[in-house]
Each structure stands twice: as structure tokens, then as C-alpha cells.
N, C-alpha and C. Protein backbone atom coordinates (compact mmCIF):
# COMPACT_ATOMS: atom_id res chain seq x y z
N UNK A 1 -70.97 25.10 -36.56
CA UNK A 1 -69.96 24.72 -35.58
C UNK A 1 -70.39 25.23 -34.21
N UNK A 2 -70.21 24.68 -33.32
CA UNK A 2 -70.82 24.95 -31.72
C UNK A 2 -69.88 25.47 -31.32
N UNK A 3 -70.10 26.25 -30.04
CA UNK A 3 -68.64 27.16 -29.10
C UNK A 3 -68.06 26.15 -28.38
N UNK A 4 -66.90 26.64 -28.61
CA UNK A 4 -66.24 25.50 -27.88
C UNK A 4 -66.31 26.31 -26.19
N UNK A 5 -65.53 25.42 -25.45
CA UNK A 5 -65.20 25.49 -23.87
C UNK A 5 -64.93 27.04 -23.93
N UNK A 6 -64.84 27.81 -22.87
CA UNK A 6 -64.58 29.37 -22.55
C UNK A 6 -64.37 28.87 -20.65
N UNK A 7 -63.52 29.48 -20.71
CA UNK A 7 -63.20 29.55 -18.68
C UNK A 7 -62.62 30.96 -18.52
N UNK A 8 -63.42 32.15 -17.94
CA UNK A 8 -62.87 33.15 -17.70
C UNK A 8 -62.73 33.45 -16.07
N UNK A 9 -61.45 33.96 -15.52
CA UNK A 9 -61.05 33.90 -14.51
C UNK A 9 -60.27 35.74 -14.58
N UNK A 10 -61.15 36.23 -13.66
CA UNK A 10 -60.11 37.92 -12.78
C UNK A 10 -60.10 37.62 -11.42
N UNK A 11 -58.92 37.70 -11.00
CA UNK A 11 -58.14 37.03 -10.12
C UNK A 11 -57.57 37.98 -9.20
N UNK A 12 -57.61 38.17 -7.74
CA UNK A 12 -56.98 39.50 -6.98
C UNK A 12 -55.68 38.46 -6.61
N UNK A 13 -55.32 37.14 -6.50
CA UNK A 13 -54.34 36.85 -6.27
C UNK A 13 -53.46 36.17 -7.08
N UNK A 14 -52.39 35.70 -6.58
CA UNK A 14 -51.24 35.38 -7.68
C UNK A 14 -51.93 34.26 -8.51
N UNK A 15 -51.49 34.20 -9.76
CA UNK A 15 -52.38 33.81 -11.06
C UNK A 15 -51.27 32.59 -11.14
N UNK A 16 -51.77 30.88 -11.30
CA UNK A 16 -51.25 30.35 -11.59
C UNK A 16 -50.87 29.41 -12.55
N UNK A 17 -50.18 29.70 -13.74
CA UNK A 17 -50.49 29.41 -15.07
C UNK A 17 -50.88 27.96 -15.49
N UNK A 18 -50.24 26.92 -15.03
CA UNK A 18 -50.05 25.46 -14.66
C UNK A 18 -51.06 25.20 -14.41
N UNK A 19 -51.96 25.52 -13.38
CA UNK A 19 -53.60 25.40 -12.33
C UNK A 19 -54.50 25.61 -13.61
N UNK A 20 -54.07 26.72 -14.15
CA UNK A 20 -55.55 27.20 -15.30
C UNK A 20 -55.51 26.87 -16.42
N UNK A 21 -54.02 26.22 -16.89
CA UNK A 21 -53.86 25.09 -18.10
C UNK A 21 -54.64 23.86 -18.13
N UNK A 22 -54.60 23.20 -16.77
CA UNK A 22 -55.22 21.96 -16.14
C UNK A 22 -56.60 21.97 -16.68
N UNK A 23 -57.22 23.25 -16.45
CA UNK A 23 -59.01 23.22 -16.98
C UNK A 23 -58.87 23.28 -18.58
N UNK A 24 -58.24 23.71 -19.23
CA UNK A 24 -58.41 23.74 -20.68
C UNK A 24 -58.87 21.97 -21.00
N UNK A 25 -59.83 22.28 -21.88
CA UNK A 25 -60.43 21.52 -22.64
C UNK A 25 -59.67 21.03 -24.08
N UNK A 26 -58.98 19.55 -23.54
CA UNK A 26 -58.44 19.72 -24.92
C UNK A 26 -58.30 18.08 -25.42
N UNK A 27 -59.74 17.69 -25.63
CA UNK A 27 -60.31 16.37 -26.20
C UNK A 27 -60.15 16.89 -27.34
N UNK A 28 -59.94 15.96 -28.18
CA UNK A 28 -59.52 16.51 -29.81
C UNK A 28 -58.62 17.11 -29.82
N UNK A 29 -57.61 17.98 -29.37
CA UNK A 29 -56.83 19.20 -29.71
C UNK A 29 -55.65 17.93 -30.25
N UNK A 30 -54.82 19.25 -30.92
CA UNK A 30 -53.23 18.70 -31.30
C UNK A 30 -52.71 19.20 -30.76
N UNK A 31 -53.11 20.67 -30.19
CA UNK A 31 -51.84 21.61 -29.48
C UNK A 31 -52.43 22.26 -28.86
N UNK A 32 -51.74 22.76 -27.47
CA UNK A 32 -51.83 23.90 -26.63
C UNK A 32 -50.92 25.06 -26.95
N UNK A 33 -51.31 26.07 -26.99
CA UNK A 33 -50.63 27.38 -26.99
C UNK A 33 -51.13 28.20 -26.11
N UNK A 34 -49.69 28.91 -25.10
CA UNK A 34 -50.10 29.80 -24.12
C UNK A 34 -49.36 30.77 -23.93
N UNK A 35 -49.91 32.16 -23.38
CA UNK A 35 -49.09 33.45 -22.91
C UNK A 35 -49.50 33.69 -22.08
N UNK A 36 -48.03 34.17 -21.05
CA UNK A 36 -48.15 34.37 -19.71
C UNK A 36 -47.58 35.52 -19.97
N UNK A 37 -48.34 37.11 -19.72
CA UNK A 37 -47.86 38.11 -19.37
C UNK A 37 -47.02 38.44 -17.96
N UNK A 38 -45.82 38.61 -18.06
CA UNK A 38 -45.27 38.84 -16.17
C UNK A 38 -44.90 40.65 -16.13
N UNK A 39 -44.78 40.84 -14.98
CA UNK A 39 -44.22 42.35 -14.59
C UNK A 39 -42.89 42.59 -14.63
N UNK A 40 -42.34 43.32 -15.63
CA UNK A 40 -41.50 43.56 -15.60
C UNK A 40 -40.74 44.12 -14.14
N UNK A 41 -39.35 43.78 -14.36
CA UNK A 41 -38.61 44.28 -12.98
C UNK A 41 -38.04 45.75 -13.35
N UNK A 42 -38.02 45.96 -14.86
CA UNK A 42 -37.71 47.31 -14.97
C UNK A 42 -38.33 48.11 -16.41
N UNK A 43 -38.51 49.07 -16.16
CA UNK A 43 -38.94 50.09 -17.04
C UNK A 43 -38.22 51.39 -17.80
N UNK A 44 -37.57 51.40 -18.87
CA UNK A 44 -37.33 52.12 -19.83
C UNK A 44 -36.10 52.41 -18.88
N UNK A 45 -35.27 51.39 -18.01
CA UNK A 45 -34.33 51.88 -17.28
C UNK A 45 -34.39 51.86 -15.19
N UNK A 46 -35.83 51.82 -15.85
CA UNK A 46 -35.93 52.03 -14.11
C UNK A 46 -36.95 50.76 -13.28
N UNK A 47 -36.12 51.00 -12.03
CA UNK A 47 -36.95 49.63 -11.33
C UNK A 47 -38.34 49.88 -11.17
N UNK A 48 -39.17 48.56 -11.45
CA UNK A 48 -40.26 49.08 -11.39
C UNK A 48 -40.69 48.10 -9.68
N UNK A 49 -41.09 48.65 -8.90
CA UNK A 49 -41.31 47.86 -7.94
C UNK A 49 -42.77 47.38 -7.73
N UNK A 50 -44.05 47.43 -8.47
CA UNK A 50 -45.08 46.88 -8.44
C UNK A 50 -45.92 47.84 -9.43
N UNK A 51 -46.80 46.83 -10.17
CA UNK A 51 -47.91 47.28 -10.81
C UNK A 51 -49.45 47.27 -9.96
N UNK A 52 -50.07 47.89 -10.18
CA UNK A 52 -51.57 47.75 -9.85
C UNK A 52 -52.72 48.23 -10.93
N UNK A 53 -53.36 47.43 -10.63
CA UNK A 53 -54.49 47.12 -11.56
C UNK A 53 -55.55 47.27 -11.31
N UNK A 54 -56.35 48.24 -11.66
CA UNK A 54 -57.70 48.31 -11.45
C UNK A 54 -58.63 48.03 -12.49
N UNK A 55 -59.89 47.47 -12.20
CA UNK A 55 -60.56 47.53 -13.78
C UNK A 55 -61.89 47.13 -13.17
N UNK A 56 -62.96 47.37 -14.12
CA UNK A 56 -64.20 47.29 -13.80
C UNK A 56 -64.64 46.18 -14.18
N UNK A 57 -64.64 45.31 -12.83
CA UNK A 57 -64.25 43.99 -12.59
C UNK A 57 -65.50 43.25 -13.88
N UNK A 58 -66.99 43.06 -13.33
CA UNK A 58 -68.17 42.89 -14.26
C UNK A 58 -68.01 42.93 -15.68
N UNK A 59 -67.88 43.98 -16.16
CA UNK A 59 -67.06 44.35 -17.59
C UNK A 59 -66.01 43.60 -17.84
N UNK A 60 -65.43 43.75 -17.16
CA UNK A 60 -64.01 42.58 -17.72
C UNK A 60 -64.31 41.19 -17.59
N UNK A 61 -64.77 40.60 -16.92
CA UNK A 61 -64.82 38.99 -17.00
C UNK A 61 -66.02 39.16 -18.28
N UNK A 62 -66.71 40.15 -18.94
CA UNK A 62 -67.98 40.21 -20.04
C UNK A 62 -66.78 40.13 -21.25
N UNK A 63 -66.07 41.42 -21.19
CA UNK A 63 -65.09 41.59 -22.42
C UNK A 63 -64.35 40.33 -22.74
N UNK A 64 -63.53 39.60 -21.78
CA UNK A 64 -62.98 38.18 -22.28
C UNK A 64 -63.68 37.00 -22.09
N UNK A 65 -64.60 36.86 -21.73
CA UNK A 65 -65.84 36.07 -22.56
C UNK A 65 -65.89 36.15 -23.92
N UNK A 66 -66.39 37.37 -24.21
CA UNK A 66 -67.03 37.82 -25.54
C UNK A 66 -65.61 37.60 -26.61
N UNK A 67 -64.62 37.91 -26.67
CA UNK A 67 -63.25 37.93 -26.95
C UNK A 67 -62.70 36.27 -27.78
N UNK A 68 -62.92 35.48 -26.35
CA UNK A 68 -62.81 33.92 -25.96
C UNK A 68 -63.60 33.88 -27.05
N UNK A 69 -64.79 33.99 -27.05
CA UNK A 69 -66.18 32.98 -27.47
C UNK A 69 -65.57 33.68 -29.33
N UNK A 70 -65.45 34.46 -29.93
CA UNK A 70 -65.15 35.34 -30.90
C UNK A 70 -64.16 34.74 -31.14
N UNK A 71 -62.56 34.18 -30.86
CA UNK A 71 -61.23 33.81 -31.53
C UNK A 71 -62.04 32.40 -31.68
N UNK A 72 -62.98 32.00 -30.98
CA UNK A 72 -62.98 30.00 -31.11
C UNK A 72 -63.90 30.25 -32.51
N UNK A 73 -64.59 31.13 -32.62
CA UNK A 73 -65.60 31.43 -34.03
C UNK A 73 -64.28 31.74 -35.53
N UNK A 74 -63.59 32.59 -35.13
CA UNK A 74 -62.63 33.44 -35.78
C UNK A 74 -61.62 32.32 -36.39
N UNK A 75 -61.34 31.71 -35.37
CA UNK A 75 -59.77 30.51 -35.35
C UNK A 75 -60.08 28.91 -35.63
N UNK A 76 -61.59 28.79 -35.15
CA UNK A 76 -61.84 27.36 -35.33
C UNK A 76 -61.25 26.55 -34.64
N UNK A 77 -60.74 27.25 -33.10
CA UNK A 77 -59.98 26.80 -32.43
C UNK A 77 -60.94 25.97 -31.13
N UNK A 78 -60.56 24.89 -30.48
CA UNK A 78 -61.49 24.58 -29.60
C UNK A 78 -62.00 25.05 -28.28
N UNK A 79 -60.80 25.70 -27.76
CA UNK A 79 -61.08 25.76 -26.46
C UNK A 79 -59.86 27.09 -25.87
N UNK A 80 -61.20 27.87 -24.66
CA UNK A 80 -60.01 29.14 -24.42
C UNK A 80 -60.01 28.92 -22.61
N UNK A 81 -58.98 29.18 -21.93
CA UNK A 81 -58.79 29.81 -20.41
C UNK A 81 -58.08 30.66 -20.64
N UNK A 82 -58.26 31.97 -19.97
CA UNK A 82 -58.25 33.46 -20.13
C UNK A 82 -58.40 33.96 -18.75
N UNK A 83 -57.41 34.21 -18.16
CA UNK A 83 -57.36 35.01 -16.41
C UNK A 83 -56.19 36.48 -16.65
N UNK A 84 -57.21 37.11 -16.16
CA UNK A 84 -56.19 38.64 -15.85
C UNK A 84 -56.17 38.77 -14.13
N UNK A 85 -55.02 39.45 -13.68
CA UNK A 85 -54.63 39.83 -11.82
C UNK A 85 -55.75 41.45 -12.19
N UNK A 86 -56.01 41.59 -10.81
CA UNK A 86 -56.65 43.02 -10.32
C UNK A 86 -55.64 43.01 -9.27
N UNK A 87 -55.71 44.61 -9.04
CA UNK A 87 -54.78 44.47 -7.20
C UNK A 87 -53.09 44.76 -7.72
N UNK A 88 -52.71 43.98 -6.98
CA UNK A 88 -50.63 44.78 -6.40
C UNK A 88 -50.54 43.34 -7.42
N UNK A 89 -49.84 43.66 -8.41
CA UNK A 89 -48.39 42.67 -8.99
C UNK A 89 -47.23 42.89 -9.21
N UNK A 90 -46.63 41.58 -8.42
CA UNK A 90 -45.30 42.38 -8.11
C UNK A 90 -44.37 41.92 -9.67
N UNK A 91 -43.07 42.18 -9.35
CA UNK A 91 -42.02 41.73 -10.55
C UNK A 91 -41.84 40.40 -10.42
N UNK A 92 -41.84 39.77 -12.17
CA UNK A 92 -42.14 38.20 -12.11
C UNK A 92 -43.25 37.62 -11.92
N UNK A 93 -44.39 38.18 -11.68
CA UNK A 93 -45.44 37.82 -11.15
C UNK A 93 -46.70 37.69 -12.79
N UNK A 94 -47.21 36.43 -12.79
CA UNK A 94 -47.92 36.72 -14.07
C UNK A 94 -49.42 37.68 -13.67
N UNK A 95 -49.21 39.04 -15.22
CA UNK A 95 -50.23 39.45 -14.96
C UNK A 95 -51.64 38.73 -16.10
N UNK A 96 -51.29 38.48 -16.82
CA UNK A 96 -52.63 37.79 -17.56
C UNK A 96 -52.15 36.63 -18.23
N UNK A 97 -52.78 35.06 -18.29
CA UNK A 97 -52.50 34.10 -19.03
C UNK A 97 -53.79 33.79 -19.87
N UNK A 98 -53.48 33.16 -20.92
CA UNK A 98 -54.15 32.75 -22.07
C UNK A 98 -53.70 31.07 -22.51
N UNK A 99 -54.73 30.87 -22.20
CA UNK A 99 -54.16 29.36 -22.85
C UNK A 99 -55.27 28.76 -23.84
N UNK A 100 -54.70 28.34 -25.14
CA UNK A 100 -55.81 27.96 -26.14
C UNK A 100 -55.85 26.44 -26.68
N UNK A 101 -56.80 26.07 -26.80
CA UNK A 101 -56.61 24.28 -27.32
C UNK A 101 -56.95 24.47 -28.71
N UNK A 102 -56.19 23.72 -29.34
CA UNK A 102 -56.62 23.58 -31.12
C UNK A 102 -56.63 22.61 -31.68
N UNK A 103 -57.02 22.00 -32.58
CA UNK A 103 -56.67 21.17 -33.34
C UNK A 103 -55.09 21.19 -34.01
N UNK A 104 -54.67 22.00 -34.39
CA UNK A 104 -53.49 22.68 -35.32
C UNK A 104 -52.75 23.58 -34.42
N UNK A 105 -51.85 23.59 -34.61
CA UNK A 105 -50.92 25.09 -33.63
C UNK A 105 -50.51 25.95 -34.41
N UNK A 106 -51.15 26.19 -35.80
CA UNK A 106 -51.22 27.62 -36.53
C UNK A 106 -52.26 28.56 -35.80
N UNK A 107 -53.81 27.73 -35.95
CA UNK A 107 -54.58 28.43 -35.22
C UNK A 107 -54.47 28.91 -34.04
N UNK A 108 -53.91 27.67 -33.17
CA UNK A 108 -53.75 28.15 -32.01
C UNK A 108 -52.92 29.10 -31.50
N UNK A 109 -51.84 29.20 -32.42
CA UNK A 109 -50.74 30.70 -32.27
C UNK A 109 -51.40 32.13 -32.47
N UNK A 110 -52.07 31.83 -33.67
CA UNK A 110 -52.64 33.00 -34.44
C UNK A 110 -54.42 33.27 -33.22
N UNK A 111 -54.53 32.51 -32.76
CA UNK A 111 -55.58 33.03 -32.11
C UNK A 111 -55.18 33.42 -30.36
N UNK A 112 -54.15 32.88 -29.65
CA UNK A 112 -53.67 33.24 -28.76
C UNK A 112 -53.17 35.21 -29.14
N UNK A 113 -52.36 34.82 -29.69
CA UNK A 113 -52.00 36.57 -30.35
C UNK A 113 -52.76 37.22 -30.34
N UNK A 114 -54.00 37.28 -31.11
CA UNK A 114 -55.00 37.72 -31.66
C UNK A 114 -55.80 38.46 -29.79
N UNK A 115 -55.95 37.20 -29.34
CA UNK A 115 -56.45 37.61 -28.05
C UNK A 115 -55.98 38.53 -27.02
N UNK A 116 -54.72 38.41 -27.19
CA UNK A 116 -53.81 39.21 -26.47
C UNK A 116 -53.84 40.59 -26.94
N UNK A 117 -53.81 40.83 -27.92
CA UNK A 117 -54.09 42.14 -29.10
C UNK A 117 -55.25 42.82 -28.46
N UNK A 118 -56.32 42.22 -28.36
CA UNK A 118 -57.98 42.24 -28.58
C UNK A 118 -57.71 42.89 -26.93
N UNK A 119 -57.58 41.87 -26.02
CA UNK A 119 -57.15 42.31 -24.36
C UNK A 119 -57.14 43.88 -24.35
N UNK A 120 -55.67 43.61 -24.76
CA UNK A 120 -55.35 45.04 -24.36
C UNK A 120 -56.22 46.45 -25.01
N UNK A 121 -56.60 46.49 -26.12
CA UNK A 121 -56.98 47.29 -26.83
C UNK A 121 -59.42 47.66 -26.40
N UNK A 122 -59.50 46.41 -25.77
CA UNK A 122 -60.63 46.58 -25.14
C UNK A 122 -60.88 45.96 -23.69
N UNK A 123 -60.25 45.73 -22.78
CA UNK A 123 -60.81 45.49 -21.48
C UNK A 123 -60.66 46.70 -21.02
N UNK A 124 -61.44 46.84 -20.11
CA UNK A 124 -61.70 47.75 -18.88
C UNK A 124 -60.75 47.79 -17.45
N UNK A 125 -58.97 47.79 -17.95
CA UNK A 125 -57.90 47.57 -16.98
C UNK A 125 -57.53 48.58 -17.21
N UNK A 126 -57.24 49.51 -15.88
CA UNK A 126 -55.95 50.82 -15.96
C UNK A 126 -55.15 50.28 -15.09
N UNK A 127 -53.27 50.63 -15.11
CA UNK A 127 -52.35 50.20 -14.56
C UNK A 127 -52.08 51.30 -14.01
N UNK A 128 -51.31 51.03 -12.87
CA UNK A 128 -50.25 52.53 -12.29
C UNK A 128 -49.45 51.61 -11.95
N UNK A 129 -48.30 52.27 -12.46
CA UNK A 129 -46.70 51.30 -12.43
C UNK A 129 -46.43 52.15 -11.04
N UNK A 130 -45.48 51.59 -10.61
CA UNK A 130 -44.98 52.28 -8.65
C UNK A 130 -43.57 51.73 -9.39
N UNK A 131 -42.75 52.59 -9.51
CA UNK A 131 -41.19 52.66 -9.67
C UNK A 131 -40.57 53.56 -8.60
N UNK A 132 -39.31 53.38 -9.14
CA UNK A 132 -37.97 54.38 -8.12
C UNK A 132 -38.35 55.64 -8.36
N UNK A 133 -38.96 56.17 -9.31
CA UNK A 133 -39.12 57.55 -10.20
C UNK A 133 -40.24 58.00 -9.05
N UNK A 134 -41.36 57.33 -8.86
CA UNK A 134 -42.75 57.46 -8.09
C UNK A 134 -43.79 56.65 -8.88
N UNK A 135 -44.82 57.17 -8.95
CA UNK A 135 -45.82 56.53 -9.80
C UNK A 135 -46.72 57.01 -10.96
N UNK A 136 -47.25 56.24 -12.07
CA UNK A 136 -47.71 57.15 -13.31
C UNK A 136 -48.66 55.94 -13.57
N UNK A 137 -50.02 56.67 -13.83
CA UNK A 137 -51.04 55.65 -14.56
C UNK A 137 -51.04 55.29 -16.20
N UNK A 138 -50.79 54.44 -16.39
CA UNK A 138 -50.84 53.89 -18.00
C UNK A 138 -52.27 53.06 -18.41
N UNK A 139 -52.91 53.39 -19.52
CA UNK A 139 -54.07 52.48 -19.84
C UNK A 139 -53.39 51.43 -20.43
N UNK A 140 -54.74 50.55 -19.94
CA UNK A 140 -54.70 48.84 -20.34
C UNK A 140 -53.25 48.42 -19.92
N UNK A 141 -52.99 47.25 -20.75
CA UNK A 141 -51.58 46.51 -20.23
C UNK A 141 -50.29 47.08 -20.43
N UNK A 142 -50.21 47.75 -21.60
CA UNK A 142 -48.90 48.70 -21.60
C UNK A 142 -47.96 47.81 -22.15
């Protein structure tokens, strides 16, 4: 089986989910499945007034490549677009979308998830949330 399509996108400005659906590759597919991570407006109670994101930019567009190219092997799924924000995100604002083409929308559920899982647990993103409280660094997406 050949790799399907991969489009990886790290993005310093507002991420637009609609725009990066448009490139998905989805000749053959039956279904699209997508997650749009947004910023919460509050935290465990408290306002959160912006996230920021740093990450080692090189490394990260490598890690969701490698990720992408791995669920289309894994899922048998056809096709991935995969964008994370760097920089100030505010509340409401998407911080990472995933959008997957499949043949089936089992796979495509189960491999969207899967990716999202994979994200957080290996890219090269640290957050510092900026709330009413002040500010605290959290690894990965949180």
C-alpha cells in the first residue's frame, strides 16, 4: 500500500480549520473526520486569558509528519492535514486541527484520536497558560 497525502502546517497565526480541510485529499474517501482543539476561556475555575506556545518549530513539523505518515500505515486511512498554532492563542481560538480522509469513518475516527493522543504525548510544544491567577508552564497540550 503507498502513503497516502500528508500536509503538515505550524502556524504563528490564527489557524483556519475550513482553509486546511480544503487541501485534504479525499478522491476515494467516504468520510472526513476532524478535531479542532480551541482555548479554553477558563481553567479549573479561572479565566484563562491566553495561551502561548512554544515548541521547537523543525522538530515539530518532523514529529507530525512522521505521526501523519504512521496513522495512514496504522488506519489504512487515505489522507492526513495536521496544523498546530506557535505564539499567543487567545480563548476560542483553534489551537491544533486534524483532519483525516478515509474510506470508512471507523478508521477515520479511530485514527484522528489516535493522532491527537500521539500529538500530545510526543511533539516538542510547551504551553504557559496567562490567567487571572498569573501564569504557569504546562507540557504539551494539556
Amino acid at each position: 500500500m503507498s502513503i497516502g497525502q500528508v500536509i503538515v502546517r505550524v502556524e504563528s497565526k490564527k489557524l483556519e480549520p475550513d482553509n486546511l480541510r480544503s487541501l485534504l485529499n479525499i478522491d476515494e474517501c467516504g468520510s472526513v473526520v476532524s478535531f479542532v482543539g480551541l482555548t479554553r476561556g477558563t481553567d479549573d475555575g479561572v479565566s484563562v486569558k491566553r495561551l502561548e506556545f512554544d515548541a521547537w518549530e523543525e522538530k515539530l513539523s518532523d514529529v507530525l509528519r512522521e505521526i501523519s505518515k504512521l496513522s495512514i500505515r496504522k488506519f489504512k486511512i487515505h489522507s492526513v492535514v495536521i496544523a498546530h498554532r506557535v505564539g499567543i492563542v487567545n480563548p476560542s481560538e483553534p489551537i491544533v486541527c486534524i483532519h483525516v480522509g478515509s474510506k470508512h469513518r471507523d478508521a477515520g475516527f479511530e485514527a484522528c484520536s489516535w493522532l491527537i493522543t500521539e500529538l500530545k504525548s510526543q511533539a516538542p510544544l510547551w504551553k504557559k497558560e496567562v490567567t487571572a491567577n498569573g501564569e504557569i508552564w504546562k507540557k504539551g497540550l494539556g
